[in-house]
PDB file of N, CA and C in Angstrom:
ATOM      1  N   UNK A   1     -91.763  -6.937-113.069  1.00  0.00           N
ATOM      2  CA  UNK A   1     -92.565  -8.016-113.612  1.00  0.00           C
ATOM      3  C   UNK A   1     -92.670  -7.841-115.118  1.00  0.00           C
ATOM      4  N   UNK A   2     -92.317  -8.684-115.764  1.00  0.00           N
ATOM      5  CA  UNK A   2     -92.667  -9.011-116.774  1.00  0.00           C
ATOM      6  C   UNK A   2     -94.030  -9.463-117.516  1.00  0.00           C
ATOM      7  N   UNK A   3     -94.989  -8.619-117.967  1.00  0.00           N
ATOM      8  CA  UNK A   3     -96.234  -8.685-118.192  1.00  0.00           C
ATOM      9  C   UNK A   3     -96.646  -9.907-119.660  1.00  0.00           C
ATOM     10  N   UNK A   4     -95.691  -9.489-120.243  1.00  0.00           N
ATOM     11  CA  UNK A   4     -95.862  -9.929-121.821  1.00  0.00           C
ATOM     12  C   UNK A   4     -95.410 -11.483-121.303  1.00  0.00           C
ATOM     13  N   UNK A   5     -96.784 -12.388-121.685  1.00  0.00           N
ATOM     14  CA  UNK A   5     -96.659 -13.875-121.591  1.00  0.00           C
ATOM     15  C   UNK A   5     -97.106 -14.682-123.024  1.00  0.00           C
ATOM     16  N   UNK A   6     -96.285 -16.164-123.288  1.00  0.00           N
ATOM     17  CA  UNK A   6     -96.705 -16.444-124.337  1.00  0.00           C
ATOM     18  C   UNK A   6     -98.297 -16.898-124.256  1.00  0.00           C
ATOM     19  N   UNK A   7     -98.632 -17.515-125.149  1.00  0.00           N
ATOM     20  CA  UNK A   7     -99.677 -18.234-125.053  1.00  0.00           C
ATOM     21  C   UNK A   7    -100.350 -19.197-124.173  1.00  0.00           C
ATOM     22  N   UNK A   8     -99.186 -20.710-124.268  1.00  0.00           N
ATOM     23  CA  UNK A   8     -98.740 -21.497-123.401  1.00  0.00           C
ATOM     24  C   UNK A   8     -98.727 -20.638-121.909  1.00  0.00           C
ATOM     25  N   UNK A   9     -98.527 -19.765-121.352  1.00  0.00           N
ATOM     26  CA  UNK A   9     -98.478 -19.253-120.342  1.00  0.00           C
ATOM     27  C   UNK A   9     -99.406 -18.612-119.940  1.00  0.00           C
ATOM     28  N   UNK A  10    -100.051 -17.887-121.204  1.00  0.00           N
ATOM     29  CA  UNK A  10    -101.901 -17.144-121.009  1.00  0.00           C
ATOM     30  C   UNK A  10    -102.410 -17.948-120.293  1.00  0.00           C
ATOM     31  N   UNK A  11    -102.257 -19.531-121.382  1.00  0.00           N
ATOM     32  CA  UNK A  11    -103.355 -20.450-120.800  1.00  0.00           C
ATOM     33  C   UNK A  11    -103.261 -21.254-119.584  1.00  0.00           C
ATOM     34  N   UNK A  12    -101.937 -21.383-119.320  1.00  0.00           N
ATOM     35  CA  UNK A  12    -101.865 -21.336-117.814  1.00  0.00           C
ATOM     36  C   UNK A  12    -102.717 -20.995-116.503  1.00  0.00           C
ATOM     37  N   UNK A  13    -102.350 -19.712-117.310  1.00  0.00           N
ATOM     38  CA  UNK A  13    -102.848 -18.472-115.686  1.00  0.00           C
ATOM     39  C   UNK A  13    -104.626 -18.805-116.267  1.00  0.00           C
ATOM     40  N   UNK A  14    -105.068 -18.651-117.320  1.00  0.00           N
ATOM     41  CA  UNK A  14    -106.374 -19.224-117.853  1.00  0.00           C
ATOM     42  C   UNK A  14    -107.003 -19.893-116.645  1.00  0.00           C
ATOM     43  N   UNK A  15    -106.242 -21.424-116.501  1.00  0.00           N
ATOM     44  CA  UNK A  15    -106.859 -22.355-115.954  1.00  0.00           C
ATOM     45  C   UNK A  15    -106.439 -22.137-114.680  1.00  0.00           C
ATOM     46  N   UNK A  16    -105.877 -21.316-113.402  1.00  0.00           N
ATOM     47  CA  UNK A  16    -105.994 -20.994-112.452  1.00  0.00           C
ATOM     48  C   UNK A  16    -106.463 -20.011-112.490  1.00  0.00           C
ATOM     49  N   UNK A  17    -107.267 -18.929-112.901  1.00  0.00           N
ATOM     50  CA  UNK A  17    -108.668 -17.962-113.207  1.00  0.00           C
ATOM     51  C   UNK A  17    -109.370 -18.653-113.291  1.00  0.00           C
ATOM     52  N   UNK A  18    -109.747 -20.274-113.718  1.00  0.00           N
ATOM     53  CA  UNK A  18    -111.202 -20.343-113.566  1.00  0.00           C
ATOM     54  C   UNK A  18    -111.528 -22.147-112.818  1.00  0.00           C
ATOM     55  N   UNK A  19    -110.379 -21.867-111.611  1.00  0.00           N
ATOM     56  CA  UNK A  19    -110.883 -22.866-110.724  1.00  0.00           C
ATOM     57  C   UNK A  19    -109.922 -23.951-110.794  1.00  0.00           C
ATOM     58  N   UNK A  20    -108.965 -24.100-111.531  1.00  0.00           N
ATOM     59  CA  UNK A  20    -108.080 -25.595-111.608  1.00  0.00           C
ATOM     60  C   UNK A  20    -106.977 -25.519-110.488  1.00  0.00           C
ATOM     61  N   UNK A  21    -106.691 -26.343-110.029  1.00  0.00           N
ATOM     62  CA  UNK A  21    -105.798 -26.821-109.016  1.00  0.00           C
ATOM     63  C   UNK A  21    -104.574 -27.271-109.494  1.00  0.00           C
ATOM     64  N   UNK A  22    -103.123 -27.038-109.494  1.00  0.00           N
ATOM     65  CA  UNK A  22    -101.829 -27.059-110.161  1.00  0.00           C
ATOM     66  C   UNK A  22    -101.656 -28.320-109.009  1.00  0.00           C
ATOM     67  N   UNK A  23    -101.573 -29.270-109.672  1.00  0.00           N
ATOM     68  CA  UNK A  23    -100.885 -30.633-108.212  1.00  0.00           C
ATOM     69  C   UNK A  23     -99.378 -31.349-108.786  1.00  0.00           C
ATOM     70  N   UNK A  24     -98.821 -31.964-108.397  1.00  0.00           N
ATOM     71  CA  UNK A  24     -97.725 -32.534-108.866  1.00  0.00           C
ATOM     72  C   UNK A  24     -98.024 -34.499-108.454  1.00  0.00           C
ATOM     73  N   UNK A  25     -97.901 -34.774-109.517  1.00  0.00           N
ATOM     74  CA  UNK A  25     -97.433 -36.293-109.355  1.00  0.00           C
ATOM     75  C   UNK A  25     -96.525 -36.791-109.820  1.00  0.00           C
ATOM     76  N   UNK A  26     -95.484 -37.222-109.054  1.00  0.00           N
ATOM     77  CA  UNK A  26     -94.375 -37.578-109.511  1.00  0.00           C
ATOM     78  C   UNK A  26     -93.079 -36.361-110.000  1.00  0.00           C
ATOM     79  N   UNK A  27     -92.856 -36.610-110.859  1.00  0.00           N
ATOM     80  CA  UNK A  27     -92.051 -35.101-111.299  1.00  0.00           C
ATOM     81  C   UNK A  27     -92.629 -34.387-112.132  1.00  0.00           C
ATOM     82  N   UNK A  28     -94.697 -34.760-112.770  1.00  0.00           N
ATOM     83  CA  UNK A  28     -95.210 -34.279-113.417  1.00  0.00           C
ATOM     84  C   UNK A  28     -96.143 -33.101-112.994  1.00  0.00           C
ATOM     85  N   UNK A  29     -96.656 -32.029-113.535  1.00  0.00           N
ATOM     86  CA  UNK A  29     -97.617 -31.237-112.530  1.00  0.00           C
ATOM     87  C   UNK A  29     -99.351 -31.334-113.623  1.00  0.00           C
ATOM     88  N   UNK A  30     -99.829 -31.271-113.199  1.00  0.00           N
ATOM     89  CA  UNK A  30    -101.563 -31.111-113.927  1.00  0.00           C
ATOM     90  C   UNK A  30    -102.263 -29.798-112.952  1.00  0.00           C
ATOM     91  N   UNK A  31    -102.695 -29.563-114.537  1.00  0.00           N
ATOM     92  CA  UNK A  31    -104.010 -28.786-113.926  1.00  0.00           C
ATOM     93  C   UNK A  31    -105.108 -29.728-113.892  1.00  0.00           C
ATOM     94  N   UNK A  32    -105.799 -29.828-112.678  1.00  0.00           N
ATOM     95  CA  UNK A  32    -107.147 -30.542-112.289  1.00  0.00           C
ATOM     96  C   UNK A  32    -108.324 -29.689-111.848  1.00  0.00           C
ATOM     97  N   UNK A  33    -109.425 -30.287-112.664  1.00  0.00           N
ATOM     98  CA  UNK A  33    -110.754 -29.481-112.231  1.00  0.00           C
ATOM     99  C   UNK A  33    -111.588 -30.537-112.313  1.00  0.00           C
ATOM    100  N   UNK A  34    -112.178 -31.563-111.686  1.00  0.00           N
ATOM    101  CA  UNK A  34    -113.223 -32.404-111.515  1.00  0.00           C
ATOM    102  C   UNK A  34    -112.650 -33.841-112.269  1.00  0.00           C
ATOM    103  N   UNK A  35    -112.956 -34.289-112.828  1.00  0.00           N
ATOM    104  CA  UNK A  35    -112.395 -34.894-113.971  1.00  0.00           C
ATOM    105  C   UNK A  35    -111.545 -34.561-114.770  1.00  0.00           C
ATOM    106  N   UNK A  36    -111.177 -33.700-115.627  1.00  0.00           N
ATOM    107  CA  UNK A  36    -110.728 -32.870-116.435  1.00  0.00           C
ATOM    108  C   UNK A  36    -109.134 -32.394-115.659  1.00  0.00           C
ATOM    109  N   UNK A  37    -108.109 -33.133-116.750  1.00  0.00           N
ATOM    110  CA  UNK A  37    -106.555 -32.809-116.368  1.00  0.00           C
ATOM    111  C   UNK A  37    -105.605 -32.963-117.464  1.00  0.00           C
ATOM    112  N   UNK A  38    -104.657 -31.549-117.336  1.00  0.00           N
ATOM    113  CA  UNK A  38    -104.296 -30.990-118.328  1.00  0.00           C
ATOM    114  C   UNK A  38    -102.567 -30.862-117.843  1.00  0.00           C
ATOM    115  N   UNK A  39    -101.832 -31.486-118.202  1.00  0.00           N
ATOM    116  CA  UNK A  39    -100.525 -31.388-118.284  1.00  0.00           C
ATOM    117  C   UNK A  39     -99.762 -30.250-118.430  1.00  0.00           C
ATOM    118  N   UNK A  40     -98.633 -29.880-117.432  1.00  0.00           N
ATOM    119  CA  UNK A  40     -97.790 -28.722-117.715  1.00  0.00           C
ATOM    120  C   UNK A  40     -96.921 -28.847-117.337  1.00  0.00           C
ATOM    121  N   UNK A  41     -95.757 -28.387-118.285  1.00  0.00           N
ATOM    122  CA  UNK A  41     -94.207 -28.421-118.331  1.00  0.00           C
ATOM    123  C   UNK A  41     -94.009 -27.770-116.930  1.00  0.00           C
ATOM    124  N   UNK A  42     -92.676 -27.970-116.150  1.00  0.00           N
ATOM    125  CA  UNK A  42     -91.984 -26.886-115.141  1.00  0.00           C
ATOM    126  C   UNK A  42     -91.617 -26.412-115.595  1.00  0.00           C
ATOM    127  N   UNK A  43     -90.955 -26.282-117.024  1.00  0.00           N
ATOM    128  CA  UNK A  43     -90.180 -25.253-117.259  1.00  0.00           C
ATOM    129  C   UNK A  43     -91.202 -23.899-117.450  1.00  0.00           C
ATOM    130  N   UNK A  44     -92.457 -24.505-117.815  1.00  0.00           N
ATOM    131  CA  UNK A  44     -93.724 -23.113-118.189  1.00  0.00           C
ATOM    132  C   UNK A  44     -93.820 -22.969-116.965  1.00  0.00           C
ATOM    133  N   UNK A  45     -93.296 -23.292-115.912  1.00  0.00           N
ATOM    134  CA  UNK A  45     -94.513 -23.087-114.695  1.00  0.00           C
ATOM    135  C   UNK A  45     -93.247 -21.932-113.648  1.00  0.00           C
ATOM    136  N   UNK A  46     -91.553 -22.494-114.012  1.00  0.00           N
ATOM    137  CA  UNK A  46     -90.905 -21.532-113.821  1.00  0.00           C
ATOM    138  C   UNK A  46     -90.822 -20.177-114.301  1.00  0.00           C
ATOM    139  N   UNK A  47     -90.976 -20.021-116.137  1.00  0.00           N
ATOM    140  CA  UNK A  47     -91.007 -19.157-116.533  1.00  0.00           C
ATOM    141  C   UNK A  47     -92.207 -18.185-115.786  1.00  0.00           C
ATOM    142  N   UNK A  48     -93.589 -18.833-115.743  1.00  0.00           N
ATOM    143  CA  UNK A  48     -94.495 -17.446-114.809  1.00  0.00           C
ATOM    144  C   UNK A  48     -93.956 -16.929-113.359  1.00  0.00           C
ATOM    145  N   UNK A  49     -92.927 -17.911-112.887  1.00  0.00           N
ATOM    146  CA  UNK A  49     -92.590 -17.373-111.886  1.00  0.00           C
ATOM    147  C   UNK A  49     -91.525 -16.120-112.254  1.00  0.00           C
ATOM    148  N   UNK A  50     -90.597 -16.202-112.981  1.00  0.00           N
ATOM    149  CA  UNK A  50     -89.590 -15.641-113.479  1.00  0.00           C
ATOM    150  C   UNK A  50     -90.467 -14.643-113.692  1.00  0.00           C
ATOM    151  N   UNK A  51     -91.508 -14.645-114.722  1.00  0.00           N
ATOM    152  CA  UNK A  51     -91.971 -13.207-114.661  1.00  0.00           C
ATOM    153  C   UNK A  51     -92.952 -12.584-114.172  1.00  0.00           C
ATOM    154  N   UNK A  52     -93.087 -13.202-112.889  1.00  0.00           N
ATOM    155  CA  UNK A  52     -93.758 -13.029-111.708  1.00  0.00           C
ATOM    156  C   UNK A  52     -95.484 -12.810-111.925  1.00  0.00           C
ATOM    157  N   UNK A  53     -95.636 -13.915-112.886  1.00  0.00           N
ATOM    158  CA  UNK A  53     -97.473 -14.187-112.813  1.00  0.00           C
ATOM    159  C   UNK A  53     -97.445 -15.190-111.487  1.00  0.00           C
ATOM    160  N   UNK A  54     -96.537 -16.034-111.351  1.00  0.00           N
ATOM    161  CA  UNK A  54     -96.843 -17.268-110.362  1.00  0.00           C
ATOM    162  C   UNK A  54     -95.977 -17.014-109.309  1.00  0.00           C
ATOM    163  N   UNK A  55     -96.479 -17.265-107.891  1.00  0.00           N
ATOM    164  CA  UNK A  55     -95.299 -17.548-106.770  1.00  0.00           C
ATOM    165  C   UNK A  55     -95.686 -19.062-106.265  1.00  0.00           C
ATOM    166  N   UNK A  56     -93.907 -19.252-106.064  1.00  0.00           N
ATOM    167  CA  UNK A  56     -93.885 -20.596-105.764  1.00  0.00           C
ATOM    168  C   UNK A  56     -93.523 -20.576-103.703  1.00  0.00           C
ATOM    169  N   UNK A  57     -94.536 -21.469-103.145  1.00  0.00           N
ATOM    170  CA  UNK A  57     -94.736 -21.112-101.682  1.00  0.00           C
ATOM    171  C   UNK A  57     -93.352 -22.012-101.237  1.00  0.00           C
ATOM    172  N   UNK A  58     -93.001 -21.825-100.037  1.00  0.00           N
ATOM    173  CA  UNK A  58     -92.263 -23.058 -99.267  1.00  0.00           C
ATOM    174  C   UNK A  58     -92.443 -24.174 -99.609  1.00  0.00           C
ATOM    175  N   UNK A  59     -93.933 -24.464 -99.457  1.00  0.00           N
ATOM    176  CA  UNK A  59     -94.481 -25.974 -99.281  1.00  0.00           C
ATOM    177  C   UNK A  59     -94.472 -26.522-100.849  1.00  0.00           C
ATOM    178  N   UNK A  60     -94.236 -25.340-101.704  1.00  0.00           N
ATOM    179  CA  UNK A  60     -93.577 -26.186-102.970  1.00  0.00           C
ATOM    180  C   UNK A  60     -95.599 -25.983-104.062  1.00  0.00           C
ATOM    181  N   UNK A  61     -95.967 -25.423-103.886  1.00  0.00           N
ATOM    182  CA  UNK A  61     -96.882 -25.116-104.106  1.00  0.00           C
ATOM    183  C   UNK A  61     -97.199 -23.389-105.318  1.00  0.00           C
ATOM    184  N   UNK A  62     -97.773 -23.383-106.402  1.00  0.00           N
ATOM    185  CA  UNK A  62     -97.835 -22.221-106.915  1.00  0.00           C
ATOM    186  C   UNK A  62     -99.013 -22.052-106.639  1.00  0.00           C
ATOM    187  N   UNK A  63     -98.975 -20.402-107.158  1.00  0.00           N
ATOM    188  CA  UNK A  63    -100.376 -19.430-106.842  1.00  0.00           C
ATOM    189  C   UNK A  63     -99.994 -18.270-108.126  1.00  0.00           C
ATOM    190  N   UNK A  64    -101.068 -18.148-108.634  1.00  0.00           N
ATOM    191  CA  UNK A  64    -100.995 -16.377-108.986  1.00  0.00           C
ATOM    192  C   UNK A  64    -100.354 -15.819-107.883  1.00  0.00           C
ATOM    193  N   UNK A  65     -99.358 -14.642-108.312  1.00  0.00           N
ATOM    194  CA  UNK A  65     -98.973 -13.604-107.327  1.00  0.00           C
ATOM    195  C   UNK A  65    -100.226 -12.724-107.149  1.00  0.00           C
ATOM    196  N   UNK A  66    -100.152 -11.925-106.206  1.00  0.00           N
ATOM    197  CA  UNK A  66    -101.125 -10.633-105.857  1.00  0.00           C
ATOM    198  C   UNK A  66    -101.186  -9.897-106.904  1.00  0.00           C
ATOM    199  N   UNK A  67     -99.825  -9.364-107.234  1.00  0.00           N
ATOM    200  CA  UNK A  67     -98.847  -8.408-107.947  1.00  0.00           C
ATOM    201  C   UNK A  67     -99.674  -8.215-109.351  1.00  0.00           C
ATOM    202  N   UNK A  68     -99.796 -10.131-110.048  1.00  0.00           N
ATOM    203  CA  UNK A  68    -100.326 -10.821-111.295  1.00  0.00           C
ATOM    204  C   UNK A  68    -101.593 -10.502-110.907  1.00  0.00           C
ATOM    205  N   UNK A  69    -102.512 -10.509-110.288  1.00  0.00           N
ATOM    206  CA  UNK A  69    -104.004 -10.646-109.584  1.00  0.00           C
ATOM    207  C   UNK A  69    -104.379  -9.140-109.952  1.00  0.00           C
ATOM    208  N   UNK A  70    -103.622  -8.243-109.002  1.00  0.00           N
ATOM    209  CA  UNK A  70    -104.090  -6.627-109.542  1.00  0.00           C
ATOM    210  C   UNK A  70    -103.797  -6.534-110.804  1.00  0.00           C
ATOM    211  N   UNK A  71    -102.665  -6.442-111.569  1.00  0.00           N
ATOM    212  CA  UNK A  71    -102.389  -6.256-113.098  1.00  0.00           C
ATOM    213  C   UNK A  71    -103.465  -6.819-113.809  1.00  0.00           C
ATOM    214  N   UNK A  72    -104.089  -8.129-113.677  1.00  0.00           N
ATOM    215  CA  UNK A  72    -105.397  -8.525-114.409  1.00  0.00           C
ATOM    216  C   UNK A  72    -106.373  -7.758-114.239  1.00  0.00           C
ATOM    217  N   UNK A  73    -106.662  -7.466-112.663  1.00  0.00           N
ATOM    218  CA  UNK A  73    -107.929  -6.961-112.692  1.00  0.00           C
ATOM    219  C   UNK A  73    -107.716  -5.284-113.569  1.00  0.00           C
ATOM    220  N   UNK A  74    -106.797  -4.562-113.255  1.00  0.00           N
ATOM    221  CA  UNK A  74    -106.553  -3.200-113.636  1.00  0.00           C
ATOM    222  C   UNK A  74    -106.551  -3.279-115.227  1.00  0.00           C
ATOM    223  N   UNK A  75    -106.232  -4.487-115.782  1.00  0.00           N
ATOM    224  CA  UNK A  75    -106.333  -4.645-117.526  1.00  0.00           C
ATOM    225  C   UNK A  75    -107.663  -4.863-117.771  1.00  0.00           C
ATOM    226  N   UNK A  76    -108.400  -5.814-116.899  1.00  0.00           N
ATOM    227  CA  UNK A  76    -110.321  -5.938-117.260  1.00  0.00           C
ATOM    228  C   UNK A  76    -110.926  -4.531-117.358  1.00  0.00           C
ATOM    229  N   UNK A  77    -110.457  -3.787-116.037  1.00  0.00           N
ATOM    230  CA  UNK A  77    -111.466  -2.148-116.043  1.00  0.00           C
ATOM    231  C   UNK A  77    -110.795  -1.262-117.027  1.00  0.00           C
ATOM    232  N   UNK A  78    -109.806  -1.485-117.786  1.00  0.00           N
ATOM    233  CA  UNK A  78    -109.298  -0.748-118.767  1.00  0.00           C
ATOM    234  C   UNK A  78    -110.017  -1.079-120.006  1.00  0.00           C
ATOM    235  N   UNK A  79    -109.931  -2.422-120.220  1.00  0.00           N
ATOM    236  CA  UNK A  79    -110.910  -2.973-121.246  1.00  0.00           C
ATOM    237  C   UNK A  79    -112.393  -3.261-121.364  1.00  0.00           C
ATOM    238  N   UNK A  80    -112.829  -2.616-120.224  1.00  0.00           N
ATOM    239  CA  UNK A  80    -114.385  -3.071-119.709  1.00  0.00           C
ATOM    240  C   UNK A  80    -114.980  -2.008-120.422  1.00  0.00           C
ATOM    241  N   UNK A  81    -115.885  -1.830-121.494  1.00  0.00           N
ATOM    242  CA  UNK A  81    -116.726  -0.998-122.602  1.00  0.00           C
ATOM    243  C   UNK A  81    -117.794  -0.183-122.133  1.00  0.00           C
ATOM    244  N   UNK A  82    -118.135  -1.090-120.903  1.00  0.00           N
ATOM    245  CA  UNK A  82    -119.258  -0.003-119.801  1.00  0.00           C
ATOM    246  C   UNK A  82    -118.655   0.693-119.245  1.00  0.00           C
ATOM    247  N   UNK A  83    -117.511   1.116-118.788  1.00  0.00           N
ATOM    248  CA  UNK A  83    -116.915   1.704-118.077  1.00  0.00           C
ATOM    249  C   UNK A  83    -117.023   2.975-118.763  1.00  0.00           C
ATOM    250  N   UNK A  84    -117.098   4.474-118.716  1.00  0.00           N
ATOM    251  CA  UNK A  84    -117.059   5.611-119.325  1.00  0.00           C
ATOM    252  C   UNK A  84    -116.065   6.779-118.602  1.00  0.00           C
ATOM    253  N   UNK A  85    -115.306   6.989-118.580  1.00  0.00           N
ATOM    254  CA  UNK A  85    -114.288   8.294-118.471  1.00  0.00           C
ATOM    255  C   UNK A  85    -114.920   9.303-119.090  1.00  0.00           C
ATOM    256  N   UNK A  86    -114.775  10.335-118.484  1.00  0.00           N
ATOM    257  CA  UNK A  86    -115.209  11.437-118.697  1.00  0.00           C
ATOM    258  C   UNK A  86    -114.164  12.578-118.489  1.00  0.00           C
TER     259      UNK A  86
END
């Protein structure tokens, strides 16, 4: 996996961390959260797959991978300031 993502791709994974739904209409895809919808290239949406932030299901559907899911969380408790090693 390829960890290092651009920006465009941060903000991606951003808006599926905090609740948006990736849908497709037409040959277009949006992120949707209530009202609120935000346009995204396939080609950005292949590249997270390529470097395995996103899996793409059968049903044609993306997700964060697991893989992407632990690597975040294991980067928060690395960066988490309360945390103390001893």
């Amino acid at each position: 996996m390829k960890l290092k993502l651009t920006p465009t791709q941060n903000l991606c994974v951003g808006y599926l961390e905090s609740g948006f739904k990736l849908i497709q209409l037409g040959e277009q895809y949006y992120f949707i959260k209530g009202e609120r919808r935000q346009k995204v290239l396939p080609k950005t949406l292949d590249a997270l797959v390529n470097r395995g932030a996103l899996a793409h299901t059968e049903q044609g559907d993306y997700m964060l991978s697991d893989e992407f899911v632990e690597h975040r969380k294991r980067m928060r408790e690395a960066n988490d300031p309360d945390q103390t090693r001893h």
